[in-house]
C-alpha atoms as a PDB file:
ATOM      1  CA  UNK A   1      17.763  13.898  71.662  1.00  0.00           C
ATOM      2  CA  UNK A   2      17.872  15.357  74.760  1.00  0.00           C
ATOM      3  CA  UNK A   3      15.720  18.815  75.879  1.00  0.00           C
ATOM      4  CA  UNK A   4      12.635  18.102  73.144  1.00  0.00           C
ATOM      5  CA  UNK A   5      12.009  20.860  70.227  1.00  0.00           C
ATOM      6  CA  UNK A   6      12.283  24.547  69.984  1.00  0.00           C
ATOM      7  CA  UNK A   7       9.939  24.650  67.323  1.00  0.00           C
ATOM      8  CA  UNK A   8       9.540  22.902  63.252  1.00  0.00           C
ATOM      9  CA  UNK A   9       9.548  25.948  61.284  1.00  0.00           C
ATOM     10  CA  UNK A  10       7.566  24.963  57.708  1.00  0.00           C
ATOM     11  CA  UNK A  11       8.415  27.553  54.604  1.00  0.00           C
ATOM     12  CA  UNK A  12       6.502  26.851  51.379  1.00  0.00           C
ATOM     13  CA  UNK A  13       7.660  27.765  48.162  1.00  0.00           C
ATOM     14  CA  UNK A  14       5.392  27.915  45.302  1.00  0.00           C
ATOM     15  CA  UNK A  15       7.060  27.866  41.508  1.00  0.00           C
ATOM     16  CA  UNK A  16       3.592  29.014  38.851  1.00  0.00           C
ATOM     17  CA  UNK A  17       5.248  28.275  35.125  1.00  0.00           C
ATOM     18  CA  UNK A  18       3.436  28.822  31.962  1.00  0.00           C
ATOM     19  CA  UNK A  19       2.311  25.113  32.311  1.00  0.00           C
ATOM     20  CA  UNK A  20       3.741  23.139  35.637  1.00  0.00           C
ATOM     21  CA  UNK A  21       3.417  24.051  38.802  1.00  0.00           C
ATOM     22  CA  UNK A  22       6.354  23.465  41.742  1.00  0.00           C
ATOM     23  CA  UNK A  23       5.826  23.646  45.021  1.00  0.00           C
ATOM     24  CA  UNK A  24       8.691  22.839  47.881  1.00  0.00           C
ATOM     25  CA  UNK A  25       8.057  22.886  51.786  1.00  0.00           C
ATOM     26  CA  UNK A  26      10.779  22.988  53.630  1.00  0.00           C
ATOM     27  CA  UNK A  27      11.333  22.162  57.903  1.00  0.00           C
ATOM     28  CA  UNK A  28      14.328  24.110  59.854  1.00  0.00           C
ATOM     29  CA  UNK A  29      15.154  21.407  61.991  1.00  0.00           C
ATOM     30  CA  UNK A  30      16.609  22.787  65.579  1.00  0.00           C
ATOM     31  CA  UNK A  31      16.015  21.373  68.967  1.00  0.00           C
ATOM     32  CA  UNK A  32      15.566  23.875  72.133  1.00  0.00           C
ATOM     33  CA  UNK A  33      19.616  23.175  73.137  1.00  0.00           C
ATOM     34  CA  UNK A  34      20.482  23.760  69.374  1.00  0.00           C
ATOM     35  CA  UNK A  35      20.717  20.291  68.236  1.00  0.00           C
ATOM     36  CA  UNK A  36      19.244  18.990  64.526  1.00  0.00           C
ATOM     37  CA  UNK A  37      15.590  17.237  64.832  1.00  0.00           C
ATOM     38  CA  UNK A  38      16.408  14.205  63.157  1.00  0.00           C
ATOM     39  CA  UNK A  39      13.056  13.590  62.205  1.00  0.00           C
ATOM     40  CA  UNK A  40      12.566  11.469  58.706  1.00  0.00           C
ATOM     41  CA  UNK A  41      11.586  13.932  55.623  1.00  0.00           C
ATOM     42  CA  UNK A  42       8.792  13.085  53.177  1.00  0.00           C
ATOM     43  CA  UNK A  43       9.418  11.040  50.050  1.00  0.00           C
ATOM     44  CA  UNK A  44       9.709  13.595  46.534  1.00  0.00           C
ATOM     45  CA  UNK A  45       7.332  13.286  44.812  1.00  0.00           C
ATOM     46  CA  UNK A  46       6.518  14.683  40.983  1.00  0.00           C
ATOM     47  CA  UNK A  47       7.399  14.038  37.428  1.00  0.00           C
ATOM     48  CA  UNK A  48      11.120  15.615  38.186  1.00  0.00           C
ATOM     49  CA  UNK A  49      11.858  12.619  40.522  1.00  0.00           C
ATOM     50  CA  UNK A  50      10.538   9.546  42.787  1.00  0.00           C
ATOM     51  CA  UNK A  51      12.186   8.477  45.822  1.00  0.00           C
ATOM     52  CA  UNK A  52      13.608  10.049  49.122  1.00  0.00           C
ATOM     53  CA  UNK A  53      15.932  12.847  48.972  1.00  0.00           C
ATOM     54  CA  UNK A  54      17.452  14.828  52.103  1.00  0.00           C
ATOM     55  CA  UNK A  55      18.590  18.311  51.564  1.00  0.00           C
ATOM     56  CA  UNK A  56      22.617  19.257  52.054  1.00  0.00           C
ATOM     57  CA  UNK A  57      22.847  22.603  51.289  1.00  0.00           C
ATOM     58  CA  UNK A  58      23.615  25.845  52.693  1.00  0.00           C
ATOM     59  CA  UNK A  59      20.830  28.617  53.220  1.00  0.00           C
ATOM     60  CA  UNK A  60      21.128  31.511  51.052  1.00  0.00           C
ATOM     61  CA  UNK A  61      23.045  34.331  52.466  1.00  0.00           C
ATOM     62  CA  UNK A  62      24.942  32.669  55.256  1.00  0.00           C
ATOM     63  CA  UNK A  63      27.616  30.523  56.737  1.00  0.00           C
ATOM     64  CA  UNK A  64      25.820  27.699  58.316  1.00  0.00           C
ATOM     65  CA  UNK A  65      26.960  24.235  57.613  1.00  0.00           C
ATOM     66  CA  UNK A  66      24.842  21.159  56.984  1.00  0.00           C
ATOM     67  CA  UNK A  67      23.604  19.569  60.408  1.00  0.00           C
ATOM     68  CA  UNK A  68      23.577  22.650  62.343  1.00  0.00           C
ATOM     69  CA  UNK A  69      20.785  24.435  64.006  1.00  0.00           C
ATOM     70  CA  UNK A  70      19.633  26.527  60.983  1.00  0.00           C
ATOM     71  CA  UNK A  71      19.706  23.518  58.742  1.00  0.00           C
ATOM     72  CA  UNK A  72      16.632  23.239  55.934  1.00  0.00           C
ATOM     73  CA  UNK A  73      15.575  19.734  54.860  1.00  0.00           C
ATOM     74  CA  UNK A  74      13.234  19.623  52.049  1.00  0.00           C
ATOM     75  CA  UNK A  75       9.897  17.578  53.632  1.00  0.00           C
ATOM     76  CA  UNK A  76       7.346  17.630  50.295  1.00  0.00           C
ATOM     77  CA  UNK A  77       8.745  18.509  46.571  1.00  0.00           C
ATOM     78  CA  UNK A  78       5.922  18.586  43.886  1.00  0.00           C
ATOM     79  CA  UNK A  79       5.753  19.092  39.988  1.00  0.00           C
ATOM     80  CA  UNK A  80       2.628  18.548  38.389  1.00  0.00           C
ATOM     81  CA  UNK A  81       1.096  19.877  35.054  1.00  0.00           C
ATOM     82  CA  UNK A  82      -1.471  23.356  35.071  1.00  0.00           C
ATOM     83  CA  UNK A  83       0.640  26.379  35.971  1.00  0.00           C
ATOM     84  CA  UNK A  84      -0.748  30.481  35.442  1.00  0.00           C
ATOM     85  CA  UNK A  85      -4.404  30.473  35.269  1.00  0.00           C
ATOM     86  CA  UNK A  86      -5.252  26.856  36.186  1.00  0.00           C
ATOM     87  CA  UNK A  87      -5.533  24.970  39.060  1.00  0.00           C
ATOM     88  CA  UNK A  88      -2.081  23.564  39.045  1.00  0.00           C
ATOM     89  CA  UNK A  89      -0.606  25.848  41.524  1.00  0.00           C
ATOM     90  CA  UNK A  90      -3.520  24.540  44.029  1.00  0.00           C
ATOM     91  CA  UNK A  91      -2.971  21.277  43.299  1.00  0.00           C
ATOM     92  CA  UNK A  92       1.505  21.081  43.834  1.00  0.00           C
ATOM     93  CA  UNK A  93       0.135  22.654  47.111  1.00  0.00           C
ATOM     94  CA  UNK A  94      -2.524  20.428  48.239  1.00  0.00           C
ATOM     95  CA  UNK A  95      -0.120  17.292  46.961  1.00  0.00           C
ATOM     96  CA  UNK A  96       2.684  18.669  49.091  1.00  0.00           C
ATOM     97  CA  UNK A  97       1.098  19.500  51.968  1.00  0.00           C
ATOM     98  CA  UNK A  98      -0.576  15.851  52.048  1.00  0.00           C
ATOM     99  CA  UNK A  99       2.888  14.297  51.035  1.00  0.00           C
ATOM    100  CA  UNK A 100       4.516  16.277  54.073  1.00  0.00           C
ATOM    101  CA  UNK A 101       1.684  14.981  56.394  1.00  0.00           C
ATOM    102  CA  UNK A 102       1.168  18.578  57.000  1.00  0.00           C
ATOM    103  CA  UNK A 103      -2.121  21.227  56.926  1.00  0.00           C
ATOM    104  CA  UNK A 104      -2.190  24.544  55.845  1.00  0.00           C
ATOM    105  CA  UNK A 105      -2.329  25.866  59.216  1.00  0.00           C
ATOM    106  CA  UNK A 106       1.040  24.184  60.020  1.00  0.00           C
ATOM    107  CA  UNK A 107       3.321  26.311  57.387  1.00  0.00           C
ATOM    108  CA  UNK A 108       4.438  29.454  58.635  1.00  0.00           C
ATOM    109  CA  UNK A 109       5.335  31.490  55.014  1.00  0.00           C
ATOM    110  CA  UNK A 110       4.762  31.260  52.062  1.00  0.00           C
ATOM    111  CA  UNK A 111       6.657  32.451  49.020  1.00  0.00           C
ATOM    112  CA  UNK A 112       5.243  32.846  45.428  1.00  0.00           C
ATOM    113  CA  UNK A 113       7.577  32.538  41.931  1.00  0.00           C
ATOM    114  CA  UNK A 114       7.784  32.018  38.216  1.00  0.00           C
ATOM    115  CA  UNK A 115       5.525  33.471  35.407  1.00  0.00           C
ATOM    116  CA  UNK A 116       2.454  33.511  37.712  1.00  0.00           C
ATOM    117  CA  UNK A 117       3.615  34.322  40.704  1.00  0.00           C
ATOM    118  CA  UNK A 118       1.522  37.754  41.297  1.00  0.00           C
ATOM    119  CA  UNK A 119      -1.431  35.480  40.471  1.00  0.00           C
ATOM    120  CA  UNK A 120      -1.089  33.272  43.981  1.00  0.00           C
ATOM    121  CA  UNK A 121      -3.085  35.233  46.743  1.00  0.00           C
ATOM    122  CA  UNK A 122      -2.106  33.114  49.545  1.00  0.00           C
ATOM    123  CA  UNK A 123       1.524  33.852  48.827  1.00  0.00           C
ATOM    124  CA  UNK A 124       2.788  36.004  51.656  1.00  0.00           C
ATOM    125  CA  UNK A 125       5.591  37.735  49.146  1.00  0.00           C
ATOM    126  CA  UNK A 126       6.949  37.076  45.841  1.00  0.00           C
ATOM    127  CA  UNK A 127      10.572  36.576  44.655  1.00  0.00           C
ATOM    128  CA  UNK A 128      11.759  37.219  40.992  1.00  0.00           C
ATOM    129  CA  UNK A 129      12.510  33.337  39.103  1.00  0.00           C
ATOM    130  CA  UNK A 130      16.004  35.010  39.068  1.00  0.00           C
ATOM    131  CA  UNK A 131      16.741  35.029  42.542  1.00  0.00           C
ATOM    132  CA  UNK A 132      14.602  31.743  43.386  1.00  0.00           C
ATOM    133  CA  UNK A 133      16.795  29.432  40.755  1.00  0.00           C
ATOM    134  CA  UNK A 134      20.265  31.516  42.105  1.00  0.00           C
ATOM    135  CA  UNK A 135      19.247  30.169  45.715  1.00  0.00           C
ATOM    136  CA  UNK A 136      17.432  27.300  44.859  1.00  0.00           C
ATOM    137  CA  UNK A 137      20.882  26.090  42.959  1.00  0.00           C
ATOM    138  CA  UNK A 138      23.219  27.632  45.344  1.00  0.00           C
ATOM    139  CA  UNK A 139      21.218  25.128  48.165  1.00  0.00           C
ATOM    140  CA  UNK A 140      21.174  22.310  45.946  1.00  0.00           C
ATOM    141  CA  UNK A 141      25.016  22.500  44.286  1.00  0.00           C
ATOM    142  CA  UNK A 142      27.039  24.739  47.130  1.00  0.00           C
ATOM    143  CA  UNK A 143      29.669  26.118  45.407  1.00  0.00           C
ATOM    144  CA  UNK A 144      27.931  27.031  41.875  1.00  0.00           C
ATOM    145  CA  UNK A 145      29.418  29.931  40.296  1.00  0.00           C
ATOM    146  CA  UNK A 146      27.048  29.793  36.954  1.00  0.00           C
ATOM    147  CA  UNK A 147      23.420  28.663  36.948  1.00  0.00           C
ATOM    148  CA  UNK A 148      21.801  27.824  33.484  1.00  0.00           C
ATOM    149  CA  UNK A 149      18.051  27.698  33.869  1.00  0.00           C
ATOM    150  CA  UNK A 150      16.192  26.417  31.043  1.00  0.00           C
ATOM    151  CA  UNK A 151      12.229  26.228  31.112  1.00  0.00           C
ATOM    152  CA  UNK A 152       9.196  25.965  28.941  1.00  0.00           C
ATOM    153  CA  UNK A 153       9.656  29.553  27.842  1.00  0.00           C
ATOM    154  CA  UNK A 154      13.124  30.417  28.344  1.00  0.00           C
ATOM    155  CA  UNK A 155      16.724  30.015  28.755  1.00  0.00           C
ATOM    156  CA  UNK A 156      18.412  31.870  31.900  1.00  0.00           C
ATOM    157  CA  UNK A 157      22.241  32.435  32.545  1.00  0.00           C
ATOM    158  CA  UNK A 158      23.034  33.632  35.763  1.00  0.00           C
ATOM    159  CA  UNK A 159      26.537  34.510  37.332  1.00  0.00           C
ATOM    160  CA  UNK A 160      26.501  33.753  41.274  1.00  0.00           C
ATOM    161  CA  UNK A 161      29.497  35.510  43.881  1.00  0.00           C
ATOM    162  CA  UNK A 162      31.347  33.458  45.875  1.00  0.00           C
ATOM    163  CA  UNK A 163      28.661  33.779  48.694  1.00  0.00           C
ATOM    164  CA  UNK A 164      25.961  32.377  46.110  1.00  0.00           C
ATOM    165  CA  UNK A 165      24.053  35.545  45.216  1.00  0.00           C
ATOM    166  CA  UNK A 166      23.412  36.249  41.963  1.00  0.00           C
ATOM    167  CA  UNK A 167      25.570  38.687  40.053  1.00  0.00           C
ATOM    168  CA  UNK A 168      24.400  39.339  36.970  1.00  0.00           C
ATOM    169  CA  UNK A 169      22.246  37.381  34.214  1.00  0.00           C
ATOM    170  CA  UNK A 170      21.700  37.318  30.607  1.00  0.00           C
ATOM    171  CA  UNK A 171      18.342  35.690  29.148  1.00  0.00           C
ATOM    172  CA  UNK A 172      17.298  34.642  25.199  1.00  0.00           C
ATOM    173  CA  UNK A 173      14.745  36.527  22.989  1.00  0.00           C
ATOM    174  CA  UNK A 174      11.409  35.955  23.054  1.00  0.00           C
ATOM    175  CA  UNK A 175      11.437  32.688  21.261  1.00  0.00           C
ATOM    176  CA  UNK A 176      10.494  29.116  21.790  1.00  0.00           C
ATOM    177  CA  UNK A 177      13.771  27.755  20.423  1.00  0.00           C
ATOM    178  CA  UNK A 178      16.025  26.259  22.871  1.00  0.00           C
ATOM    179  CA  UNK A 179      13.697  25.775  25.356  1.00  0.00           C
ATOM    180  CA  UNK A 180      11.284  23.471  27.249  1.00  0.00           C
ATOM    181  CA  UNK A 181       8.415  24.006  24.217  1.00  0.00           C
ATOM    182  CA  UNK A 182      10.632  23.306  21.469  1.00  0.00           C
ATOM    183  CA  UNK A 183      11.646  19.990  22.920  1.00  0.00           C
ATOM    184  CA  UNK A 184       7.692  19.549  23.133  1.00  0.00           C
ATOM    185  CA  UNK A 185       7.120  20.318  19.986  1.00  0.00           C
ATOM    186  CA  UNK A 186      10.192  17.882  18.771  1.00  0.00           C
ATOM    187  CA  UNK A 187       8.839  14.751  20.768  1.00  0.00           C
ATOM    188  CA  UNK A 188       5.163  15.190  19.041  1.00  0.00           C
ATOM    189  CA  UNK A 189       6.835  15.472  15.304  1.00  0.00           C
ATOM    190  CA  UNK A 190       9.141  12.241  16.203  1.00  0.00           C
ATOM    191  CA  UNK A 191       6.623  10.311  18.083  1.00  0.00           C
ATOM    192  CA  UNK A 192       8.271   9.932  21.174  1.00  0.00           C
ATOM    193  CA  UNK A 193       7.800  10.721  24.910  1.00  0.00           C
ATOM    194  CA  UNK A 194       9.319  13.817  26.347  1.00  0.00           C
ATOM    195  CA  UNK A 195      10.606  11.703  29.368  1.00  0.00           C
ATOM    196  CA  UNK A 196      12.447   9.364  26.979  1.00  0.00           C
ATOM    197  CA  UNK A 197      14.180  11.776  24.315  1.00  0.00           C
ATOM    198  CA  UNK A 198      17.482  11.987  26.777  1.00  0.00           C
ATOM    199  CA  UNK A 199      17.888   8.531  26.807  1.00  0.00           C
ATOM    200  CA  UNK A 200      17.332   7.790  23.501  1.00  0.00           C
ATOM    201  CA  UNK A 201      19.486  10.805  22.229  1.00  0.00           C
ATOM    202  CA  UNK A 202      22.322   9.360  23.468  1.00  0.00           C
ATOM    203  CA  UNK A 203      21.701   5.711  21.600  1.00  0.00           C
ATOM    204  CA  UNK A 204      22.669   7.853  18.529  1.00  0.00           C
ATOM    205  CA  UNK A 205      25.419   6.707  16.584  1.00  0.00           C
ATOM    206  CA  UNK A 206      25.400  10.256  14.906  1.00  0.00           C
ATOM    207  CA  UNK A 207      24.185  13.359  15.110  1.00  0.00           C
ATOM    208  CA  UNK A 208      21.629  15.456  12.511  1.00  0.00           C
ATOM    209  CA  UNK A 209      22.092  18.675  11.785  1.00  0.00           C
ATOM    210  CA  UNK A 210      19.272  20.742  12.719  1.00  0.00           C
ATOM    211  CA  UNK A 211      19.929  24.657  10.940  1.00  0.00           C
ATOM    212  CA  UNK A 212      16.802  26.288  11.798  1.00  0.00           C
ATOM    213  CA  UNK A 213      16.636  28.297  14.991  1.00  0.00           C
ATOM    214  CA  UNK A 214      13.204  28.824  14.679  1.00  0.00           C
ATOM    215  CA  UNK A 215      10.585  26.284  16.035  1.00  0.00           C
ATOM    216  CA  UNK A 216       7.810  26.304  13.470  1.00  0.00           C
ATOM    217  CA  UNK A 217      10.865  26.607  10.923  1.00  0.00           C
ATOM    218  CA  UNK A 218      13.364  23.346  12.641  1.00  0.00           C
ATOM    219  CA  UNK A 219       9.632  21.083  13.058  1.00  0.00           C
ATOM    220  CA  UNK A 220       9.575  21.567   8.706  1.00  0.00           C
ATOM    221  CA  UNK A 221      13.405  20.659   8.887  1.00  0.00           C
ATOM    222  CA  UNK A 222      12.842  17.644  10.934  1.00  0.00           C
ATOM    223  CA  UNK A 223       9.321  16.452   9.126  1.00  0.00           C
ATOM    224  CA  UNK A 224      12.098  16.907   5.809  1.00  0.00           C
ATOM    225  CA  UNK A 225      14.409  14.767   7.082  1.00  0.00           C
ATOM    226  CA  UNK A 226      12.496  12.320   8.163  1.00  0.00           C
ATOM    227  CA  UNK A 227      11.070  12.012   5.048  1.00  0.00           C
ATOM    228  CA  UNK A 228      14.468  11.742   3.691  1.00  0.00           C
ATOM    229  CA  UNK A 229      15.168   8.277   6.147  1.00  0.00           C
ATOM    230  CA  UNK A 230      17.169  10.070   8.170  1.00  0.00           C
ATOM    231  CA  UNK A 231      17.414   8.245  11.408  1.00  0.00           C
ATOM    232  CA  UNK A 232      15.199   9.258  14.288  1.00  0.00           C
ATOM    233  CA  UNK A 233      18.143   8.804  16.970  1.00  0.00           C
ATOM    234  CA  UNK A 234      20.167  10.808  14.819  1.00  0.00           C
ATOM    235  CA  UNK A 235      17.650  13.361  15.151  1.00  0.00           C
ATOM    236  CA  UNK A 236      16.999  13.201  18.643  1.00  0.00           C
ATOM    237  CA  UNK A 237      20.892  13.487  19.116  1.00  0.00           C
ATOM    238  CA  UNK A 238      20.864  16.986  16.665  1.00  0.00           C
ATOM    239  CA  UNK A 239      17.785  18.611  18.827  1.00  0.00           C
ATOM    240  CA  UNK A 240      19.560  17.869  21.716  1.00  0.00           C
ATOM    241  CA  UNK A 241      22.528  19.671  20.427  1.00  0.00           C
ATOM    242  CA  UNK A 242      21.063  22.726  19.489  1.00  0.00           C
ATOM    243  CA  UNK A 243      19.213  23.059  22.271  1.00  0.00           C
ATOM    244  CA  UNK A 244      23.043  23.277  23.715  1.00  0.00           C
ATOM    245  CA  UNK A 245      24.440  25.468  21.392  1.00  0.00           C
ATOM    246  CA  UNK A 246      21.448  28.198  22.067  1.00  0.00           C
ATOM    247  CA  UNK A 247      22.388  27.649  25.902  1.00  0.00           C
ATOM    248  CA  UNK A 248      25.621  27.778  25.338  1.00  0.00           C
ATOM    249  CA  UNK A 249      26.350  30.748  23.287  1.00  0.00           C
ATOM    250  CA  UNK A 250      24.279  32.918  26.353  1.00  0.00           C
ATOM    251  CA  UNK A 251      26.551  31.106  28.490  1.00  0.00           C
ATOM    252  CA  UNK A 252      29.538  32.369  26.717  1.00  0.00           C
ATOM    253  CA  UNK A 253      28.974  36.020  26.779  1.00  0.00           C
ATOM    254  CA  UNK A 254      28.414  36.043  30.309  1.00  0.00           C
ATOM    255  CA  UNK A 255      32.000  34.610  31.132  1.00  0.00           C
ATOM    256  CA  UNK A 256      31.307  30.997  32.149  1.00  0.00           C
ATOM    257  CA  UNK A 257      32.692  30.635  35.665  1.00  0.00           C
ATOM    258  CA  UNK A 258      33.175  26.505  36.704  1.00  0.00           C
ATOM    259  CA  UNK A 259      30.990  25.069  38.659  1.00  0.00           C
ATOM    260  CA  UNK A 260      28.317  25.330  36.188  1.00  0.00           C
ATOM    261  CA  UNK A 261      24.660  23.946  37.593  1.00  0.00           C
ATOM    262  CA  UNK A 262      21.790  23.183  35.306  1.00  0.00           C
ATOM    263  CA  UNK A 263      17.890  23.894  36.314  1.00  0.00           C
ATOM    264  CA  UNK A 264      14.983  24.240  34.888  1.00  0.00           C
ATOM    265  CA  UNK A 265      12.256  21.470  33.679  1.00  0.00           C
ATOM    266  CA  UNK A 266      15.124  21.232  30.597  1.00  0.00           C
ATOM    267  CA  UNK A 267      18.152  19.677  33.171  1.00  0.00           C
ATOM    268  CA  UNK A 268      16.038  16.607  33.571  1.00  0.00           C
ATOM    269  CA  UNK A 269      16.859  14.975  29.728  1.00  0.00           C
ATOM    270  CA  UNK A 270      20.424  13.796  30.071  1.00  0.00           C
ATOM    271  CA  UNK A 271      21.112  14.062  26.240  1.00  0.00           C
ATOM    272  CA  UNK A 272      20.881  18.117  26.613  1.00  0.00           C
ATOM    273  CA  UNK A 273      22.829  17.819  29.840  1.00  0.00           C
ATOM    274  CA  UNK A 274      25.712  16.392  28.128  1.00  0.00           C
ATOM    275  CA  UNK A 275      25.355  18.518  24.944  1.00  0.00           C
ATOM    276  CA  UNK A 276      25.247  21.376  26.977  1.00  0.00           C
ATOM    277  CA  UNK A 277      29.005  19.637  28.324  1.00  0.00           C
ATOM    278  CA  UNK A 278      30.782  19.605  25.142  1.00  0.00           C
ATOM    279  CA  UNK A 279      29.982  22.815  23.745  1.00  0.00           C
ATOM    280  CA  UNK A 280      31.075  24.725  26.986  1.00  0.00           C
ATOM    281  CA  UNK A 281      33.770  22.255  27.547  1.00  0.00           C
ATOM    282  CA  UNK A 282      32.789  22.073  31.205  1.00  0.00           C
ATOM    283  CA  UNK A 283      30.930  19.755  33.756  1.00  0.00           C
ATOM    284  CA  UNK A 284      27.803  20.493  33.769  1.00  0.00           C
ATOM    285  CA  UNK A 285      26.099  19.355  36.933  1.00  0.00           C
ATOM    286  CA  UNK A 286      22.352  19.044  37.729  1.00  0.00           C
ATOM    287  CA  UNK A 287      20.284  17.217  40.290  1.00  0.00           C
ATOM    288  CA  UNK A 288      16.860  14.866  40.362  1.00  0.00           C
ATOM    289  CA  UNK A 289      15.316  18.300  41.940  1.00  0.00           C
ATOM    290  CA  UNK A 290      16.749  20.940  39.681  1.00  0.00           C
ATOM    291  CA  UNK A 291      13.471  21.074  38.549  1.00  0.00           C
ATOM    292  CA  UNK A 292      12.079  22.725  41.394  1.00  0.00           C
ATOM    293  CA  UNK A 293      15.041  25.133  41.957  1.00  0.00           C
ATOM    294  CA  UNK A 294      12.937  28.284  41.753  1.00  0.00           C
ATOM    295  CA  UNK A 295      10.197  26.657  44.348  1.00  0.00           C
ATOM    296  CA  UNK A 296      13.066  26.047  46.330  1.00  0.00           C
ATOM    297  CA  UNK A 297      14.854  28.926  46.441  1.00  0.00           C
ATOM    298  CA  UNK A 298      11.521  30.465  47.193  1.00  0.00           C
ATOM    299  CA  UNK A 299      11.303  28.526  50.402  1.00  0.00           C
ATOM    300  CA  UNK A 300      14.830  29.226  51.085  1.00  0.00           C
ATOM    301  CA  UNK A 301      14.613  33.122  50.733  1.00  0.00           C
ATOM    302  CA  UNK A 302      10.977  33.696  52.447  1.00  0.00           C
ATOM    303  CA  UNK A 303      13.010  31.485  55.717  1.00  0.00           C
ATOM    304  CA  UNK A 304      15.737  33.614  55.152  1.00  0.00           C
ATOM    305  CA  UNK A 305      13.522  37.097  55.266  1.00  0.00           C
END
């Protein structure tokens, strides 16, 4: 590449849940005559996903195209347990910045998110989990025009325009069912890890019916019908469902608009993905870093500010 580099612009967003932490730093790539850097990114690293991964999308709020000047590529992408209160967020930084090959010194912004994210002094401003996961998604998935976000506390529907802002959004009560903590719950009463419930779900060669859409109240259903030899698959393949059908019926009031992308800690277990499918009779699409939508959106928005 001819003429050297303008500059390598760092934005770091960090995602504080209730109990992960996400944190994303992202490099604008431009050369001094306008030309993409084509340095290598950093492998992803986290429980969402292992491996390399070079970012595609479009930053929030304009036109540019993939490989121009203004392009972001995601350099470090970290999930790792502790979020509000612990020392998680300090940790998804530290582990980014040292999978990045990058100090402190070298990121230019920073961007705070999530439940916690008034806690996270260093943060240089603070964007609602809302706007995060509608750019965060909109980056990953151009195009989306609905953006289900389920986490450990909550499920979020959000309606993006056409330019990938968000809308309008519609979120559950203040309840544990159909979330990230009542799939936790779930895997402890059926003795299997959280990481392998999607998989297994879909070796089902039915599906249980799971009528309680409370947690406490579906863990005595489930300890019940195992009692009663009903099969554990079976089981896995009826939590997954209603898990969907709490999604969905959010979903539904809001006026599903196709594409529909999935985020959230939730998008990871494949069995919910394709519940989540049927009962909006839709593709459903995700990615290995929906995860770490909101931390990436962050990133996206603080560059964009």
């Amino acid at each position: 590449m001819s003429g050297g580099l303008a500059n390598l612009y760092y934005s770091m967003g960090v995602d504080i849940g209730s109990s992960t932490s996400k944190c994303v730093i992202l490099r604008s790539c431009a050369g001094a005559n306008g030309e993409e850097y084509e340095g290598s990114c950093a492998n992803v690293h986290g429980d969402a996903s292992m491996g390399s991964f070079s970012g595609s999308g479009k930053a929030p709020g304009t036109d540019e195209a993939p490989g121009t000047d203004e392009a972001n590529h995601i350099c470090a992408a970290i999930v790792c347990p502790g979020g509000t209160g612990t020392s998680g967020p300090e940790k998804a930084v530290s582990m980014a910045l040292e999978s990045a090959g990058l100090s402190i010194g070298d990121v230019s912004v920073t961007a705070a998110t999530g439940y916690g994210r008034n806690t996270y002094e260093p943060a240089g401003k603070t964007f609602s989990e809302l706007s995060c996961h509608a750019a965060g998604a909109a980056w990953l998935s151009p195009g989306v025009r609905t953006v289900i976000d389920i986490g450990g506390q909550d499920c979020k529907v959000m309606l993006l325009s056409d330019k990938g802002k968000l809308d309008s959004f519609a979120m559950n009560d203040k309840c544990a069912a159909g979330t990230g903590r009542f799939l936790e719950v779930m895997s402890r009463v059926l003795e299997v890890e959280l990481s392998d419930m999607g998989q297994l779900g879909e070796q089902a060669g039915s599906v249980a019916e799971i009528t309680s859409t409370c947690t406490v109240f579906a863990e005595s259903e489930i300890i019940s019908q195992l009692s009663r030899g009903v099969d554990k698959l079976a089981l896995l393949a009826g939590i997954h469902r209603s898990v969907a059908v709490k999604a969905a019926s959010i979903a539904k009031r809001m006026a599903v608009q196709a594409p529909v992308f999935f985020t959230g800690g939730v998008s990871q277990n494949a069995g919910v993905v394709r519940a989540l499918s049927r009962e909006l009779n839709a593709e459903v699409r995700t990615d290995a870093l929906a995860q770490l939508a909101g931390a990436l959106g962050a990133a996206l928005l603080i560059r964009a500010e």
